[in-house]
Protein backbone atom coordinates (compact mmCIF):
# COMPACT_ATOMS: atom_id res chain seq x y z
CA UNK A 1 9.36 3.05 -11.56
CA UNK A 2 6.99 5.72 -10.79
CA UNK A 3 6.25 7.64 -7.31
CA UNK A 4 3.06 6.39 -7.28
CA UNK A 5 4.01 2.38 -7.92
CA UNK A 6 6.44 3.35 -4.65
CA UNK A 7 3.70 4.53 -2.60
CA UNK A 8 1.27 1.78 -3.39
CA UNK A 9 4.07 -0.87 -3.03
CA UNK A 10 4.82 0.93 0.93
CA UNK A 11 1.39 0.85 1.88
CA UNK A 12 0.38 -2.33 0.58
CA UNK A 13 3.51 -3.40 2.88
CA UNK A 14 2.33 -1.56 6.02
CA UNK A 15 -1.04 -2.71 5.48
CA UNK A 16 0.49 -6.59 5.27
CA UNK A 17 2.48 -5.39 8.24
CA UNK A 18 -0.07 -3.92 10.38
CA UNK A 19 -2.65 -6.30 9.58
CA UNK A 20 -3.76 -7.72 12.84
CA UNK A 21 -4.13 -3.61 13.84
CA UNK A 22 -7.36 -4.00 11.61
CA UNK A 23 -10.23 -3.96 14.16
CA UNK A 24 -13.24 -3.97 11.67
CA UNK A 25 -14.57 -0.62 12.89
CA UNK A 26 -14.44 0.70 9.35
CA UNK A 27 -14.73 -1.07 6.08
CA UNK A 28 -10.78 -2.91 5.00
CA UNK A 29 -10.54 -0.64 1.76
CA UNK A 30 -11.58 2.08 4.00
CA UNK A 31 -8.68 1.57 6.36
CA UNK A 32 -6.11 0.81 3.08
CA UNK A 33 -6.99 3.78 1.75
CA UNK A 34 -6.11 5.59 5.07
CA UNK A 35 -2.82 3.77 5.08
CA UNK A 36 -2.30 5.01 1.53
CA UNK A 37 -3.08 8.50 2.34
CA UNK A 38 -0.63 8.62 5.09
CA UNK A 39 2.16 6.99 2.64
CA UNK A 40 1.34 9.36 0.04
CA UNK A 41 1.56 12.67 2.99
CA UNK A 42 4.71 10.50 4.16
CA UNK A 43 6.22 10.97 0.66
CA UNK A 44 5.00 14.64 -0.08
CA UNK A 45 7.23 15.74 3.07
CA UNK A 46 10.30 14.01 1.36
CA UNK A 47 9.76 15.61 -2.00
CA UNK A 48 7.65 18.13 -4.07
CA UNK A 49 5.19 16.90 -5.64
CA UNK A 50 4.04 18.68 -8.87
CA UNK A 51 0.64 17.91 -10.57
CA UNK A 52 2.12 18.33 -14.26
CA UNK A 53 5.09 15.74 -14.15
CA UNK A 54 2.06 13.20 -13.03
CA UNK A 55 0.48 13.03 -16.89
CA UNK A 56 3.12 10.83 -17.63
CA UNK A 57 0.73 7.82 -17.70
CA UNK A 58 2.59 4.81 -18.75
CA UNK A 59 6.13 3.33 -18.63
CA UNK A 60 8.61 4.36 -21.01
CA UNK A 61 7.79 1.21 -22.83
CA UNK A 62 4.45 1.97 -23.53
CA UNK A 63 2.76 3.07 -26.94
CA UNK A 64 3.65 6.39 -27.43
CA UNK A 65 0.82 7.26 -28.88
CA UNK A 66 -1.41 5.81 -26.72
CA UNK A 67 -0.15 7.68 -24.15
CA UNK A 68 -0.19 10.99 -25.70
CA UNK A 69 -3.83 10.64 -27.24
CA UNK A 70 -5.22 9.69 -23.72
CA UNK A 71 -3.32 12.52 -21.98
CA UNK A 72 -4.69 14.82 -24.31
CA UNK A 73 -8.31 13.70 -23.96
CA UNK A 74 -8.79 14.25 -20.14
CA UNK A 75 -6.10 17.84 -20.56
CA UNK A 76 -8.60 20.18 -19.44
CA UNK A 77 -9.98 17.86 -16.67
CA UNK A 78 -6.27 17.23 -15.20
CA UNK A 79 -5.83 20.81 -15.53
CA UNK A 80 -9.35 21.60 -13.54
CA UNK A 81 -8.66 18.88 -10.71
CA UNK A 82 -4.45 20.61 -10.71
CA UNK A 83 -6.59 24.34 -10.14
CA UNK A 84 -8.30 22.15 -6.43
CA UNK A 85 -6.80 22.59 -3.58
CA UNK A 86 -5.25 19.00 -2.18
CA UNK A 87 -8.24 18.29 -0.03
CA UNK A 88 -10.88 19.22 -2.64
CA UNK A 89 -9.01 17.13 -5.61
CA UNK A 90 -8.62 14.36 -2.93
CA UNK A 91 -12.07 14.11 -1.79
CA UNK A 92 -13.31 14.59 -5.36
CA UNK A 93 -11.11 11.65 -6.68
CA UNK A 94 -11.99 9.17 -4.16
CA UNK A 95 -15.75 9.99 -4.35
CA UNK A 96 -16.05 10.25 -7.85
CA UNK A 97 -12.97 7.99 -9.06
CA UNK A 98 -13.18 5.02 -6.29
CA UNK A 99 -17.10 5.59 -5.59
CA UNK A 100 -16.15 6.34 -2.01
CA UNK A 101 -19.46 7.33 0.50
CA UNK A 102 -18.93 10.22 2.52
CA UNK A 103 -18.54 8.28 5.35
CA UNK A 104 -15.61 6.12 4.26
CA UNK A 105 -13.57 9.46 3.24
CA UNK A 106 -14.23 10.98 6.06
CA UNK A 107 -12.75 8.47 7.54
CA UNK A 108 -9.96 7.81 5.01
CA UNK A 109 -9.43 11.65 5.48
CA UNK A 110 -9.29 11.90 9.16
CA UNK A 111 -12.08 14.73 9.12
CA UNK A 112 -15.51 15.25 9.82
CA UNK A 113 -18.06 14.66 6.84
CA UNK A 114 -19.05 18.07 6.98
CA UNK A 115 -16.16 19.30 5.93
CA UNK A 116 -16.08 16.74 3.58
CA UNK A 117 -19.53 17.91 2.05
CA UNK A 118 -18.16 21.31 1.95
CA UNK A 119 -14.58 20.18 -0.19
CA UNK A 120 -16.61 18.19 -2.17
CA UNK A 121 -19.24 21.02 -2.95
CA UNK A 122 -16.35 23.69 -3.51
CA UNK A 123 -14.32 21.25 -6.11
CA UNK A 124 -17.82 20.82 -7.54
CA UNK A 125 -17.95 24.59 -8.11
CA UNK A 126 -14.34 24.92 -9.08
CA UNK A 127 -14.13 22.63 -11.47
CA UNK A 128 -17.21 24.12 -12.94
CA UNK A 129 -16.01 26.91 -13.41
CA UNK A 130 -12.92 26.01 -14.81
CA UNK A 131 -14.32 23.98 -17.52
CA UNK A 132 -17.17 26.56 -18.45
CA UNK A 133 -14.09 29.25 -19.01
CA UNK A 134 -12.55 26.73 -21.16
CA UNK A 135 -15.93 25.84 -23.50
């Protein structure tokens, strides 16, 4: 099983867990997300995480080929989003990737939405000029 199944499966159980904590105030993906986040810091203090062993996409029972054709299609953008810093690739993931508003990472994020503006406008530059080196 993969890192990411464990951290999904432990906050999926801490959200279960801490359910009647959920006051409302934000929206309930919002607040999963959060709990998710905090799982996935939780599990970055216990070990190091590196970016490259994550293109492993499917279990070792998967197609093969599959695998390797659709880890070589999105290469460059994996290796654009592994060149962001962890808040810029985070805040560009869950806006882009999970359609996130500003407001909801903010709050998934525990910072202001300025600040998430400004990672969001500096992984918009970085990866920008990451992928115009590589065309």
């Amino acid at each position: 099983m993969y890192r990411a199944d464990d951290i999904a499966q432990e906050a999926l159980l801490k959200a279960y867990i801490s359910f009647e904590k959920f006051d409302g105030r934000a929206d309930f993906s919002t607040w999963l997300f959060r709990i998710a986040l905090n799982c996935f810091y939780d599990d970055s203090k216990r070990k190091t995480i590196q970016l490259s062993d994550s293109q492993n996409l499917c279990d070792s029972d998967c197609d093969n080929t599959y695998n390797s054709d659709y880890a070589f299609e999105y290469q460059e953008l994996y290796e654009a989003l592994s060149d962001l810093s962890f808040d810029e690739r985070t805040v560009i993931l869950l806006f882009y990737m999970e359609d996130k508003s500003i407001k909801d990472i903010s709050s998934i994020m525990n910072m202001p939405s300025g600040t998430v503006r400004s990672h969001l406008s500096r992984g918009r530059n970085h990866l920008r000029k990451f992928l115009d080196k590589k065309l």
